[in-house]
PDB file of N, CA and C in Angstrom:
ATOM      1  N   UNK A   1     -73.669 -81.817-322.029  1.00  0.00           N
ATOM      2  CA  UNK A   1     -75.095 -81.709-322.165  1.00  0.00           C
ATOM      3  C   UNK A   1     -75.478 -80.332-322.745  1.00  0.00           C
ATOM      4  N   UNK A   2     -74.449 -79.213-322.093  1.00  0.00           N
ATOM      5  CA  UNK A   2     -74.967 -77.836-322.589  1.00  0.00           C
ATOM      6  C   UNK A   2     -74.714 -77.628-324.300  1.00  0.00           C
ATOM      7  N   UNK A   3     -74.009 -78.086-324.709  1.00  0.00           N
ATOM      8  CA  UNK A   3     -73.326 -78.004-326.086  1.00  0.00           C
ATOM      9  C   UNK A   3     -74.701 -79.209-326.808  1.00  0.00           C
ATOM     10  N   UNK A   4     -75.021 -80.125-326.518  1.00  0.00           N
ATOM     11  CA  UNK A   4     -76.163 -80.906-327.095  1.00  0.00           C
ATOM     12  C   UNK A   4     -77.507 -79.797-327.416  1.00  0.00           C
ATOM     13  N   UNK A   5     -77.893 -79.344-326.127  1.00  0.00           N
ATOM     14  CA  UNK A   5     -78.825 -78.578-326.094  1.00  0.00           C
ATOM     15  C   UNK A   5     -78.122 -77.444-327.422  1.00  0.00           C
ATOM     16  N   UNK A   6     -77.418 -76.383-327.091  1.00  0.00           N
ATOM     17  CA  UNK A   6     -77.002 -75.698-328.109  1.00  0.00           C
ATOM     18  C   UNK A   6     -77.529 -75.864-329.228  1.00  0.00           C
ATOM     19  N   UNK A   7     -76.925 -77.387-329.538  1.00  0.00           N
ATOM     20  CA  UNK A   7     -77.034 -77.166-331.279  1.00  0.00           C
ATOM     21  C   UNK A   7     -78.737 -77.717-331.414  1.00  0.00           C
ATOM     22  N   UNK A   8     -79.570 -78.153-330.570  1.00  0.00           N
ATOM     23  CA  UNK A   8     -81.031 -78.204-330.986  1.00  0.00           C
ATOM     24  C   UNK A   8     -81.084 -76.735-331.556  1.00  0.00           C
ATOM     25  N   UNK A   9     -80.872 -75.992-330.300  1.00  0.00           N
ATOM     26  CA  UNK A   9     -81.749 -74.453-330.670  1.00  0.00           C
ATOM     27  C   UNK A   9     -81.036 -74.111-331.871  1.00  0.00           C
ATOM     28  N   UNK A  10     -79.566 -74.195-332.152  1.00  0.00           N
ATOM     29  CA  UNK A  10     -79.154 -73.757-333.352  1.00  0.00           C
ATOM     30  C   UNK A  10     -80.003 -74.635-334.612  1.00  0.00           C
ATOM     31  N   UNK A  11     -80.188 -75.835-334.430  1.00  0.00           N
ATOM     32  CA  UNK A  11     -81.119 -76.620-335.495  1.00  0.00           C
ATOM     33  C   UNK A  11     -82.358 -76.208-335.828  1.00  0.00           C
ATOM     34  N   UNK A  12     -83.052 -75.873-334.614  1.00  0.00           N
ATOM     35  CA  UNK A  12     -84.487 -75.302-334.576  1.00  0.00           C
ATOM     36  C   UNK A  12     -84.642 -74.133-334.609  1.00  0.00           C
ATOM     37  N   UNK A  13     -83.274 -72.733-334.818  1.00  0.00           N
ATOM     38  CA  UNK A  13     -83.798 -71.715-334.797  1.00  0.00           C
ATOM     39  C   UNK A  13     -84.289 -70.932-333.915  1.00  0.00           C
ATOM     40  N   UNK A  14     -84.337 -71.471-332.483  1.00  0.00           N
ATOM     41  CA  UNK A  14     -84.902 -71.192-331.363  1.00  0.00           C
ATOM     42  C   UNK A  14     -84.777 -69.558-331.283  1.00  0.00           C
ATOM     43  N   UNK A  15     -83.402 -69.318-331.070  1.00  0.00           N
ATOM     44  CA  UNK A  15     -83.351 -68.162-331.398  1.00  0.00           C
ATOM     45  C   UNK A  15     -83.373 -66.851-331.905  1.00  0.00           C
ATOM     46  N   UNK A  16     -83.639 -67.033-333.357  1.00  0.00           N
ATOM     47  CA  UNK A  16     -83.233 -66.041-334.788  1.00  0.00           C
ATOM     48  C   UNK A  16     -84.482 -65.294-334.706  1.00  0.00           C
ATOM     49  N   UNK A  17     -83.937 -64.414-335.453  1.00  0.00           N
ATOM     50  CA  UNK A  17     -85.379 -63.593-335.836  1.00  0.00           C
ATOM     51  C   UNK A  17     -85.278 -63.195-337.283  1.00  0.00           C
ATOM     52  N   UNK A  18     -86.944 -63.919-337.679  1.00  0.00           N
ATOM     53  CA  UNK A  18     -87.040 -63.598-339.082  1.00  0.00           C
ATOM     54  C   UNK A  18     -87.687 -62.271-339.173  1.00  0.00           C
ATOM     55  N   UNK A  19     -87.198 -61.460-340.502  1.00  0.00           N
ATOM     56  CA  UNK A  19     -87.782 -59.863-340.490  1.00  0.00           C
ATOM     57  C   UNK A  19     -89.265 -60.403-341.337  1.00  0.00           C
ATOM     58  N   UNK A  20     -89.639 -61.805-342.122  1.00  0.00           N
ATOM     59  CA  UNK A  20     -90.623 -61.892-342.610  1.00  0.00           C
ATOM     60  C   UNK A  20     -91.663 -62.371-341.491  1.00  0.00           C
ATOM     61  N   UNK A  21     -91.482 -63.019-340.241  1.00  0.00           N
ATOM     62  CA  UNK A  21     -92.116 -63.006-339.166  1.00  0.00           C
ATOM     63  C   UNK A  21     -92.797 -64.721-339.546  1.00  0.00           C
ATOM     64  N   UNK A  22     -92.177 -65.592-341.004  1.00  0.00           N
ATOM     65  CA  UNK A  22     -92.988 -66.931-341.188  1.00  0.00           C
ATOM     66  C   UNK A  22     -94.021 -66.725-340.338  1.00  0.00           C
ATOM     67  N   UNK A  23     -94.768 -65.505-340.640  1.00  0.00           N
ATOM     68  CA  UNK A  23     -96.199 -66.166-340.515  1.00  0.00           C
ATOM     69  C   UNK A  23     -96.984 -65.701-339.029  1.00  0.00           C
ATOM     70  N   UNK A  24     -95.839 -65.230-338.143  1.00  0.00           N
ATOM     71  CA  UNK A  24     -96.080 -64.941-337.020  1.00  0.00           C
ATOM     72  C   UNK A  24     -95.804 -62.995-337.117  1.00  0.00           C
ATOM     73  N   UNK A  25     -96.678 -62.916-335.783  1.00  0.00           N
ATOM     74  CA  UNK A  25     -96.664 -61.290-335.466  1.00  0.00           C
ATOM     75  C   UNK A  25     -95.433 -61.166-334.864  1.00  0.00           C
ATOM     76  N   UNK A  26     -94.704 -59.759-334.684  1.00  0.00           N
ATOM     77  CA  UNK A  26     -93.522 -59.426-334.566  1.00  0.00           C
ATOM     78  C   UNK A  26     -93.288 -58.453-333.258  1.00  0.00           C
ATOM     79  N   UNK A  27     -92.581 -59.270-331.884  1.00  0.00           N
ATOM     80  CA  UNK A  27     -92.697 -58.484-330.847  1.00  0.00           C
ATOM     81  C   UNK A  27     -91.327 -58.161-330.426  1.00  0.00           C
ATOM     82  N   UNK A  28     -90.706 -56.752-330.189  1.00  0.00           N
ATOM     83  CA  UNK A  28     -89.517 -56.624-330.087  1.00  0.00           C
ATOM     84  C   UNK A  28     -89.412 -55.762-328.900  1.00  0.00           C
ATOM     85  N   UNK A  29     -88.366 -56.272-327.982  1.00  0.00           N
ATOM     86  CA  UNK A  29     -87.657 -55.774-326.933  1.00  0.00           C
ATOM     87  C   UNK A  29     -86.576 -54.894-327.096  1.00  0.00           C
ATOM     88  N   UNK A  30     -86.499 -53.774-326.877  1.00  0.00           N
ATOM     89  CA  UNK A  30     -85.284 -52.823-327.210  1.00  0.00           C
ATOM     90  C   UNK A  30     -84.856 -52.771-325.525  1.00  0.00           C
ATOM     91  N   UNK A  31     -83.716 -52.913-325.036  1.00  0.00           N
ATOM     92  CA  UNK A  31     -83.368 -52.649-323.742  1.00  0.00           C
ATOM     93  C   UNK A  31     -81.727 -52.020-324.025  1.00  0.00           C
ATOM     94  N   UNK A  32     -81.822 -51.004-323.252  1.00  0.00           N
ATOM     95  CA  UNK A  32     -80.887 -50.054-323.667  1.00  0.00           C
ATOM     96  C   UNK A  32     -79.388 -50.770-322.409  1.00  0.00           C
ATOM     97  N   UNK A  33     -78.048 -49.832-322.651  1.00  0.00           N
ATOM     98  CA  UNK A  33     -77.674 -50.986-322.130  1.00  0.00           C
ATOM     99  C   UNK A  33     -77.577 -50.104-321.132  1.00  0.00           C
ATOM    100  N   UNK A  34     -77.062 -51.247-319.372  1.00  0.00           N
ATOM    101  CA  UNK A  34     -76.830 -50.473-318.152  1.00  0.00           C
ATOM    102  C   UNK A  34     -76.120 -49.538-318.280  1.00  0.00           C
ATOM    103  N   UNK A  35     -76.494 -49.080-317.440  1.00  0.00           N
ATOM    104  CA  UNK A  35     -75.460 -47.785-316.832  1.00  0.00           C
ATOM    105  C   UNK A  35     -74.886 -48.207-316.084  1.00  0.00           C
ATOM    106  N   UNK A  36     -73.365 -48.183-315.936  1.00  0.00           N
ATOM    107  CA  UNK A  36     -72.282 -48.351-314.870  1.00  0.00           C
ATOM    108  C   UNK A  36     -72.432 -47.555-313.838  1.00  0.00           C
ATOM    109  N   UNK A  37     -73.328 -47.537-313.062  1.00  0.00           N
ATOM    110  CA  UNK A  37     -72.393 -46.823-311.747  1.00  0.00           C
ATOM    111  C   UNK A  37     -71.704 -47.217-310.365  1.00  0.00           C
ATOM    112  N   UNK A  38     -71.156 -48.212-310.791  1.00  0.00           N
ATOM    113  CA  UNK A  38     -70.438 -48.993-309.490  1.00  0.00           C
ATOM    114  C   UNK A  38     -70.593 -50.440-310.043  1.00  0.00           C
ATOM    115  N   UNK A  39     -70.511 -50.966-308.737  1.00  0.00           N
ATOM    116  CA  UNK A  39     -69.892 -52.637-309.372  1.00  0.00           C
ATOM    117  C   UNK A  39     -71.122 -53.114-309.702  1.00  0.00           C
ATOM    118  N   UNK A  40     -71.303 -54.442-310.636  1.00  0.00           N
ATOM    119  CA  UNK A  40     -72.589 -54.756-310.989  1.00  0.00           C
ATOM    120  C   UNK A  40     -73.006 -55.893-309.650  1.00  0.00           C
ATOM    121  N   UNK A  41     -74.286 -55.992-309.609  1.00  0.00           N
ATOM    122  CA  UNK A  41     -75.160 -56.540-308.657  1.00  0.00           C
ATOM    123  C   UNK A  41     -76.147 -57.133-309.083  1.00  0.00           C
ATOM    124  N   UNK A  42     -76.884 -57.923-307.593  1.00  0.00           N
ATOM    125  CA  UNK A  42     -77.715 -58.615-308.419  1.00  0.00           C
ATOM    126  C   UNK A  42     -79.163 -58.470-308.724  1.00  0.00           C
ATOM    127  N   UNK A  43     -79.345 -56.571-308.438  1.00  0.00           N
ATOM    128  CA  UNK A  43     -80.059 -56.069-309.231  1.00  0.00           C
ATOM    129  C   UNK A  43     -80.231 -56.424-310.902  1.00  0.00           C
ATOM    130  N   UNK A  44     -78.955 -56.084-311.732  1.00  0.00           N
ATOM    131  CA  UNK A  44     -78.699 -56.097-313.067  1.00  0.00           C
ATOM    132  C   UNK A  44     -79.166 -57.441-312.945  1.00  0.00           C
ATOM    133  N   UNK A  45     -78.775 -58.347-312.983  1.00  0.00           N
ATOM    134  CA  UNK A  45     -79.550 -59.672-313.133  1.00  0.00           C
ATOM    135  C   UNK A  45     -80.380 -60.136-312.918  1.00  0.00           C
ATOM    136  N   UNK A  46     -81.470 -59.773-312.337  1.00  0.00           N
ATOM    137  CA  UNK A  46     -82.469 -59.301-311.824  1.00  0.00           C
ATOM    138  C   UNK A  46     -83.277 -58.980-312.932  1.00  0.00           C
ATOM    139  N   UNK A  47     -82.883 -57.706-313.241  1.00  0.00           N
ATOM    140  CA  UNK A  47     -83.268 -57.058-314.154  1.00  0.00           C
ATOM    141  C   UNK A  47     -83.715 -57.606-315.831  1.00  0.00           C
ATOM    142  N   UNK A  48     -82.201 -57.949-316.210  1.00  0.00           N
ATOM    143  CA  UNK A  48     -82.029 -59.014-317.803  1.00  0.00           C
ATOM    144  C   UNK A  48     -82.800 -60.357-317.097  1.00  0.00           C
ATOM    145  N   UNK A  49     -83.229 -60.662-315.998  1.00  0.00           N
ATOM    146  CA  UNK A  49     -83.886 -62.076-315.960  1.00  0.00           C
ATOM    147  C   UNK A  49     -85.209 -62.060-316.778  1.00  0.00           C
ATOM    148  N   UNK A  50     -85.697 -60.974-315.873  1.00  0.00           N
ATOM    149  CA  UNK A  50     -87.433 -60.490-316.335  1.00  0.00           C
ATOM    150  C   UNK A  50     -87.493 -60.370-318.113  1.00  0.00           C
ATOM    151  N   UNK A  51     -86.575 -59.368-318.520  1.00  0.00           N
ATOM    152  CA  UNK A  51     -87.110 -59.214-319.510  1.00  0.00           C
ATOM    153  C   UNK A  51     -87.041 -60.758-320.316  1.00  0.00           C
ATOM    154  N   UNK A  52     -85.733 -61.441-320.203  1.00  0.00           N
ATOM    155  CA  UNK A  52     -85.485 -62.452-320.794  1.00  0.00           C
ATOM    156  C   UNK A  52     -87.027 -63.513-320.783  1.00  0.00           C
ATOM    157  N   UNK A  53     -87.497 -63.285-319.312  1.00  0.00           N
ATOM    158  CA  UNK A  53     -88.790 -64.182-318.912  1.00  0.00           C
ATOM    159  C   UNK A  53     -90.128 -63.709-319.967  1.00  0.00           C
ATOM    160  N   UNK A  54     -89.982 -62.586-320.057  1.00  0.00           N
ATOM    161  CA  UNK A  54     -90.855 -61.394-320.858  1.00  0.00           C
ATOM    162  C   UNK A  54     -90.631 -62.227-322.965  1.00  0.00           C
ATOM    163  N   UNK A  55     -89.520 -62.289-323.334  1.00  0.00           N
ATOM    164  CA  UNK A  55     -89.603 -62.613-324.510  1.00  0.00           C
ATOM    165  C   UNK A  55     -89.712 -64.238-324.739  1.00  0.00           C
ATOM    166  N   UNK A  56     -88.741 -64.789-323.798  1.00  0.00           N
ATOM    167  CA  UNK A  56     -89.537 -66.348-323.957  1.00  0.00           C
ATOM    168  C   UNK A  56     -91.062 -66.877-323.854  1.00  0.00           C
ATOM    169  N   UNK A  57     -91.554 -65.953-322.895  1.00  0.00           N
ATOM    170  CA  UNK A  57     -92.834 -66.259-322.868  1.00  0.00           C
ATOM    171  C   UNK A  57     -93.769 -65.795-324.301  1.00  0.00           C
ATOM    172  N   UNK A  58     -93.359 -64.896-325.212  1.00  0.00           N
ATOM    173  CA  UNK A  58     -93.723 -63.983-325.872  1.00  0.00           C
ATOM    174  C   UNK A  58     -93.372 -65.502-327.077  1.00  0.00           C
ATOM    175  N   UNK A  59     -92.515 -65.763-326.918  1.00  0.00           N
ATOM    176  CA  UNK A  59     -92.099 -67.274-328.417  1.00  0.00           C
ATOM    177  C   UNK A  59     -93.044 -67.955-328.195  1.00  0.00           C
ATOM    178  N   UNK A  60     -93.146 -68.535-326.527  1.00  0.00           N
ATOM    179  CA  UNK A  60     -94.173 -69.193-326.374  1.00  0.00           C
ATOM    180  C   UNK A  60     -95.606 -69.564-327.022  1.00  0.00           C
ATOM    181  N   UNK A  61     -95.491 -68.160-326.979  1.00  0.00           N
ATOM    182  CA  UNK A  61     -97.182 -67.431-327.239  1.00  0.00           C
ATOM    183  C   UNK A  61     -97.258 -67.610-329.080  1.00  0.00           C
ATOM    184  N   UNK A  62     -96.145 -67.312-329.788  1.00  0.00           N
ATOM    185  CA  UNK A  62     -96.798 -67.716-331.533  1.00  0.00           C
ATOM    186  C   UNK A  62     -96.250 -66.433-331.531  1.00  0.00           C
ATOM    187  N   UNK A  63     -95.381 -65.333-331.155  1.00  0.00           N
ATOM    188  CA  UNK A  63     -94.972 -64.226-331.577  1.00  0.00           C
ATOM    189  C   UNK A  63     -93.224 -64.626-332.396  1.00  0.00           C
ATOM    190  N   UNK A  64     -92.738 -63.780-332.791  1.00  0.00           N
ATOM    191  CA  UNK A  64     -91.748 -63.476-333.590  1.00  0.00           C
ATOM    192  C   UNK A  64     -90.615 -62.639-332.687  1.00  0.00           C
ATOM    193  N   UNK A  65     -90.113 -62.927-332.080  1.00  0.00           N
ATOM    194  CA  UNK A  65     -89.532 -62.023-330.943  1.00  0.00           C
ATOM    195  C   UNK A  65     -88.058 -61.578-331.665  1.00  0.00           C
ATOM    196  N   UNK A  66     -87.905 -60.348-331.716  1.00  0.00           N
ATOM    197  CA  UNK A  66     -86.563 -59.732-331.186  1.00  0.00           C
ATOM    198  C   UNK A  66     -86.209 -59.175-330.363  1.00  0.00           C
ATOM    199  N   UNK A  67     -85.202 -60.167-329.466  1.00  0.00           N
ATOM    200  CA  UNK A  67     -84.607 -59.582-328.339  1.00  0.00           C
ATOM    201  C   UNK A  67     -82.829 -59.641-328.318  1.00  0.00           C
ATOM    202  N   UNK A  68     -82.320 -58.248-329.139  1.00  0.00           N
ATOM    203  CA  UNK A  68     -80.976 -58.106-329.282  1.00  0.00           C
ATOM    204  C   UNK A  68     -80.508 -58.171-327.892  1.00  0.00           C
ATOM    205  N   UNK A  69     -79.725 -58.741-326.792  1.00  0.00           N
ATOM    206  CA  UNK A  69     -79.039 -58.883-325.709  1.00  0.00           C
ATOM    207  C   UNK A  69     -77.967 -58.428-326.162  1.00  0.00           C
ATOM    208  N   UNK A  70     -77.390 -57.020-325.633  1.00  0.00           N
ATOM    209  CA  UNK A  70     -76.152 -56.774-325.979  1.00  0.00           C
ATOM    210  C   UNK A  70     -76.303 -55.459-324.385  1.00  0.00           C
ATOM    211  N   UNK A  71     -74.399 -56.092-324.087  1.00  0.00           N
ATOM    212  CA  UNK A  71     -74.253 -55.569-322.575  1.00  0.00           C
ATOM    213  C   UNK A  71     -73.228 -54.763-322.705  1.00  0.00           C
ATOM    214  N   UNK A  72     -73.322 -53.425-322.140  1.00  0.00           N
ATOM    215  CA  UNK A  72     -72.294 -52.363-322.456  1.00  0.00           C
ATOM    216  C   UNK A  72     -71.976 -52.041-321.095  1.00  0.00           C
ATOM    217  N   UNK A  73     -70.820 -52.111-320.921  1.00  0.00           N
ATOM    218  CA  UNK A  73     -70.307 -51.124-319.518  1.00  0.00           C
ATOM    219  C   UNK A  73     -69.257 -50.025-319.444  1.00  0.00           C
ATOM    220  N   UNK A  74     -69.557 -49.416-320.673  1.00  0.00           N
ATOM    221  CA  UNK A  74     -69.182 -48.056-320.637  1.00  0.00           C
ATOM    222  C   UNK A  74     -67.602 -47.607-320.334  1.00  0.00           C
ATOM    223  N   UNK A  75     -67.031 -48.751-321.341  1.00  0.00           N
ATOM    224  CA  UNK A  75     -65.533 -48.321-321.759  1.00  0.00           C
ATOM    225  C   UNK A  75     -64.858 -49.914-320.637  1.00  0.00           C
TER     226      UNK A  75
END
């Protein structure tokens, strides 16, 4: 089922971000990555939930979202 879903959003684009914005205004999330200091918790997830809640809602809305998700733990 998860792999069905997949390829909609890959069909529809769900994801991408155009730099011409087709038409829409352009809202971008910069989130820097964690800081390691001990084991991860479920703060950190916590954390990437919201914003994640923050840019879907933002597609929702007729915006153009970039939200690069990229997770660093510092070697």
């Amino acid at each position: 089922m998860e792999e069905e879903i997949f390829q909609t959003w890959r069909h529809e684009e769900t994801y991408s971000f155009h730099v011409d914005g087709k038409g829409r205004r352009p809202f971008s999330i910069d989130t820097p990555p964690p800081y390691a200091s001990g084991r991860w918790h479920l703060g950190g997830a916590v954390h990437y939930s919201q914003i994640d809640m923050i840019a879907r809602s933002k597609r929702m809305q007729g915006y153009e979202v970039l939200f690069p998700m990229g997770i660093d733990r510092n070697g």
